[in-house]
PDB file of N, CA and C in Angstrom:
ATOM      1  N   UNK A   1     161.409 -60.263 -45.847  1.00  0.00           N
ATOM      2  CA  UNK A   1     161.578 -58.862 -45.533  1.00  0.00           C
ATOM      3  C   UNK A   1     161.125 -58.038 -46.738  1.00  0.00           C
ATOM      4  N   UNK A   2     160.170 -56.902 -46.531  1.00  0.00           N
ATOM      5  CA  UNK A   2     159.953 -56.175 -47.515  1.00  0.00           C
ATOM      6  C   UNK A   2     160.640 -55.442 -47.592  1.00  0.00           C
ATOM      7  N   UNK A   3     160.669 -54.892 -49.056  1.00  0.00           N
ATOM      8  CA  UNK A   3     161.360 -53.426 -49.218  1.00  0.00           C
ATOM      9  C   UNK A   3     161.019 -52.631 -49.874  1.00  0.00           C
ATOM     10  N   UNK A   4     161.164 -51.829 -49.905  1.00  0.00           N
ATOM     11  CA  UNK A   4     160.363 -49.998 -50.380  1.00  0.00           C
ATOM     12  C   UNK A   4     160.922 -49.235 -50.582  1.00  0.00           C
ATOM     13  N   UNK A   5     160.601 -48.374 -51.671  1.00  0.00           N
ATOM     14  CA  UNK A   5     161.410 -47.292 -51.848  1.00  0.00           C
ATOM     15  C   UNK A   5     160.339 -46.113 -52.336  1.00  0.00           C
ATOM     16  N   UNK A   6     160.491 -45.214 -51.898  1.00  0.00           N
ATOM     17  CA  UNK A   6     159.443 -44.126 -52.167  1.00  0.00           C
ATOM     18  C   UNK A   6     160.176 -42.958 -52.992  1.00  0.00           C
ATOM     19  N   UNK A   7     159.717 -42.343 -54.133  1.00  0.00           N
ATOM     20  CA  UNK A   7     160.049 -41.542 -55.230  1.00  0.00           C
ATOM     21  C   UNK A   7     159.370 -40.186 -55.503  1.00  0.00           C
ATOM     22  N   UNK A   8     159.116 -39.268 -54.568  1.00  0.00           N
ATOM     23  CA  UNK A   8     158.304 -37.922 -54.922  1.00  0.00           C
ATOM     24  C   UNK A   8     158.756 -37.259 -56.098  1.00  0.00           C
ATOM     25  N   UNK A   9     157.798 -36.426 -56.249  1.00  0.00           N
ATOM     26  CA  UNK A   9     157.886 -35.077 -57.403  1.00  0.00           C
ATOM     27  C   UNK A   9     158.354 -35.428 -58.458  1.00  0.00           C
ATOM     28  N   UNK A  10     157.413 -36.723 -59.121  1.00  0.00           N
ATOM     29  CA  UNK A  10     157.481 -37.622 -59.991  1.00  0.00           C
ATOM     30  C   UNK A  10     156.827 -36.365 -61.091  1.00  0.00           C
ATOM     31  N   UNK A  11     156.633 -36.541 -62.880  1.00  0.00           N
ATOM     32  CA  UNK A  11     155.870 -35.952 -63.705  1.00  0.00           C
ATOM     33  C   UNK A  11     154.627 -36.773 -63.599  1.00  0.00           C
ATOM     34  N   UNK A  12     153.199 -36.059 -64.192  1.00  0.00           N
ATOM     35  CA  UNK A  12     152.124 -36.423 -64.316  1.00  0.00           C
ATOM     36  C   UNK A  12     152.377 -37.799 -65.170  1.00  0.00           C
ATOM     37  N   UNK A  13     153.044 -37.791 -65.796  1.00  0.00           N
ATOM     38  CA  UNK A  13     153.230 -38.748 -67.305  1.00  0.00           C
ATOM     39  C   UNK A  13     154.175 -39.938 -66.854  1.00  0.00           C
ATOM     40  N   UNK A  14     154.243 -39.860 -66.233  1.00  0.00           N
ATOM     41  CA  UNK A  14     155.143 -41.356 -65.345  1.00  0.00           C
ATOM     42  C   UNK A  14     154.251 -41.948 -65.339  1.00  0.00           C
ATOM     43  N   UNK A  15     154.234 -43.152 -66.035  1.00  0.00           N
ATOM     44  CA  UNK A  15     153.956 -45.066 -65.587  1.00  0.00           C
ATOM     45  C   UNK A  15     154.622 -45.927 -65.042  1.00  0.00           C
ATOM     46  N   UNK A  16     153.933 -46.792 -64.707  1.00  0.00           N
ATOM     47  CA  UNK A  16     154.597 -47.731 -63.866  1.00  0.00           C
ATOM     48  C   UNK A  16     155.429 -48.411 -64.737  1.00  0.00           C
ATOM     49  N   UNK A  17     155.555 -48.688 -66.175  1.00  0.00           N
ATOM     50  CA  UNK A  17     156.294 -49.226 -66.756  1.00  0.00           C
ATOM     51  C   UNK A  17     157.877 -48.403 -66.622  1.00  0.00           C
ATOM     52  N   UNK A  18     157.294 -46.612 -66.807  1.00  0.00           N
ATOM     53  CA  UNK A  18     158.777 -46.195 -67.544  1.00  0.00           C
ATOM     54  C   UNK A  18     159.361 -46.489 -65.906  1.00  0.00           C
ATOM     55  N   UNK A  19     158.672 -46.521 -64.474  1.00  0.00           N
ATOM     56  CA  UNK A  19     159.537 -46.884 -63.222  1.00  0.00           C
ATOM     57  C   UNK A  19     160.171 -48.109 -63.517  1.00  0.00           C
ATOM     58  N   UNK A  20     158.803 -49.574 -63.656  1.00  0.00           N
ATOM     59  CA  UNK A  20     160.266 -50.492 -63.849  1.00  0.00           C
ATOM     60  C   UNK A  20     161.390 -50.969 -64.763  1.00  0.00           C
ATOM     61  N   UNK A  21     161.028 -49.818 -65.661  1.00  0.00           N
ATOM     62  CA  UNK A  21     162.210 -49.731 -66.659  1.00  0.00           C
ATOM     63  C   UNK A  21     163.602 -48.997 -66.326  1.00  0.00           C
ATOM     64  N   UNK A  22     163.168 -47.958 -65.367  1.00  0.00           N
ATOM     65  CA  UNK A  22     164.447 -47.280 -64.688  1.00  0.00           C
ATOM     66  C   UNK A  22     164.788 -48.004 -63.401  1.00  0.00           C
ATOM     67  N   UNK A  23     164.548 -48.620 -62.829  1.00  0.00           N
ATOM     68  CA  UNK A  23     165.096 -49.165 -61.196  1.00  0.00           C
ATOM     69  C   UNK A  23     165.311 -50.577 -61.616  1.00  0.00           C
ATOM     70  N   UNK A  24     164.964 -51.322 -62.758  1.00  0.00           N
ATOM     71  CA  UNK A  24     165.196 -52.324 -63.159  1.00  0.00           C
ATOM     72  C   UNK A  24     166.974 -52.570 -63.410  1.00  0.00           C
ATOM     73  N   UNK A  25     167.580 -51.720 -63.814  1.00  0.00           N
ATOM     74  CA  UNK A  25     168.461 -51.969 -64.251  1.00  0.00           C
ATOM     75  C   UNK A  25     169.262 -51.935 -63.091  1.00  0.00           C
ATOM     76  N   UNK A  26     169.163 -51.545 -61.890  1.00  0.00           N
ATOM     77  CA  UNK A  26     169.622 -51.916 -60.395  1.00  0.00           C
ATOM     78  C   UNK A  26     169.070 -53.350 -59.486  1.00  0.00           C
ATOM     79  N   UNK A  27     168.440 -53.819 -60.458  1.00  0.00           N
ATOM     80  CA  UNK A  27     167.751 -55.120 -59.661  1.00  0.00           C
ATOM     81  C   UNK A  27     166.160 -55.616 -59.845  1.00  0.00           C
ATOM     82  N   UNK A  28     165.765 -56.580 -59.160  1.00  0.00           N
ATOM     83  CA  UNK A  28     164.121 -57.204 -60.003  1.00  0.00           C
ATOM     84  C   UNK A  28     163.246 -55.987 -59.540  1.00  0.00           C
ATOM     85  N   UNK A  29     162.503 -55.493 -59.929  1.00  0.00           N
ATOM     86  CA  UNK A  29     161.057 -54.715 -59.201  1.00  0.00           C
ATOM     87  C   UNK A  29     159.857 -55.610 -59.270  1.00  0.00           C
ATOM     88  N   UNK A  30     159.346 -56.043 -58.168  1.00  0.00           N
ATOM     89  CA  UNK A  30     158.410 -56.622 -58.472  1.00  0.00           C
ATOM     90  C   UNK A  30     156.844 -56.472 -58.334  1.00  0.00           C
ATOM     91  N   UNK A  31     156.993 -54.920 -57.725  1.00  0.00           N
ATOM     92  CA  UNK A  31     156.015 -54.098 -58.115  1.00  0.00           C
ATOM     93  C   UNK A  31     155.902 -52.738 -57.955  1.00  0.00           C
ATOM     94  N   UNK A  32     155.036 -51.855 -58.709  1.00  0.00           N
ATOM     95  CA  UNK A  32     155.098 -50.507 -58.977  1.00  0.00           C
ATOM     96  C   UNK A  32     154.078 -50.143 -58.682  1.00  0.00           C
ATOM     97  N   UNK A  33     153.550 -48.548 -57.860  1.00  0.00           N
ATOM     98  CA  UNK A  33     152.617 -48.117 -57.634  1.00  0.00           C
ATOM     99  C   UNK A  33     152.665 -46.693 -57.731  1.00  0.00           C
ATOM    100  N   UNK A  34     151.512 -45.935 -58.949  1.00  0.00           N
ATOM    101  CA  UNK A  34     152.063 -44.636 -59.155  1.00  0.00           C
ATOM    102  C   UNK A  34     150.649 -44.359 -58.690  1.00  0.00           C
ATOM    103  N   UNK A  35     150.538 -43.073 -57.954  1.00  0.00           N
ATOM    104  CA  UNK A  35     149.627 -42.750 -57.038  1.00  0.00           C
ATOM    105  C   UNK A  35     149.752 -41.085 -57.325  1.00  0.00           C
ATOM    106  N   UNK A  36     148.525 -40.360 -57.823  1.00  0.00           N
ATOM    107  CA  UNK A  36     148.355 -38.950 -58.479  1.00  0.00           C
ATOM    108  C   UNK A  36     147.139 -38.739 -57.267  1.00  0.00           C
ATOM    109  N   UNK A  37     147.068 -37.452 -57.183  1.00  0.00           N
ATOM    110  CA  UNK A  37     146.273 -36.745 -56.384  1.00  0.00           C
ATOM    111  C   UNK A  37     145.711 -35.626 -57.071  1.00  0.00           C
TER     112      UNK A  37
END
């Protein structure tokens, strides 16, 4: 089963690191996708 979680009105300056550094500490992330327009 997948799972997902979607995060809007993120800053320009967000990486995928500082995400799995914050949701990490609630459980594994095992992947991150930061997507700018």
């Amino acid at each position: 089963m997948s799972k997902k979680l979607y995060v809007g009105n993120l800053s320009y300056k967000v990486t995928e690191d500082d995400l799995k550094d914050l949701f990490g500490e609630f459980g594994s992330v095992t992947e991150v996708n930061v997507i700018t327009d």
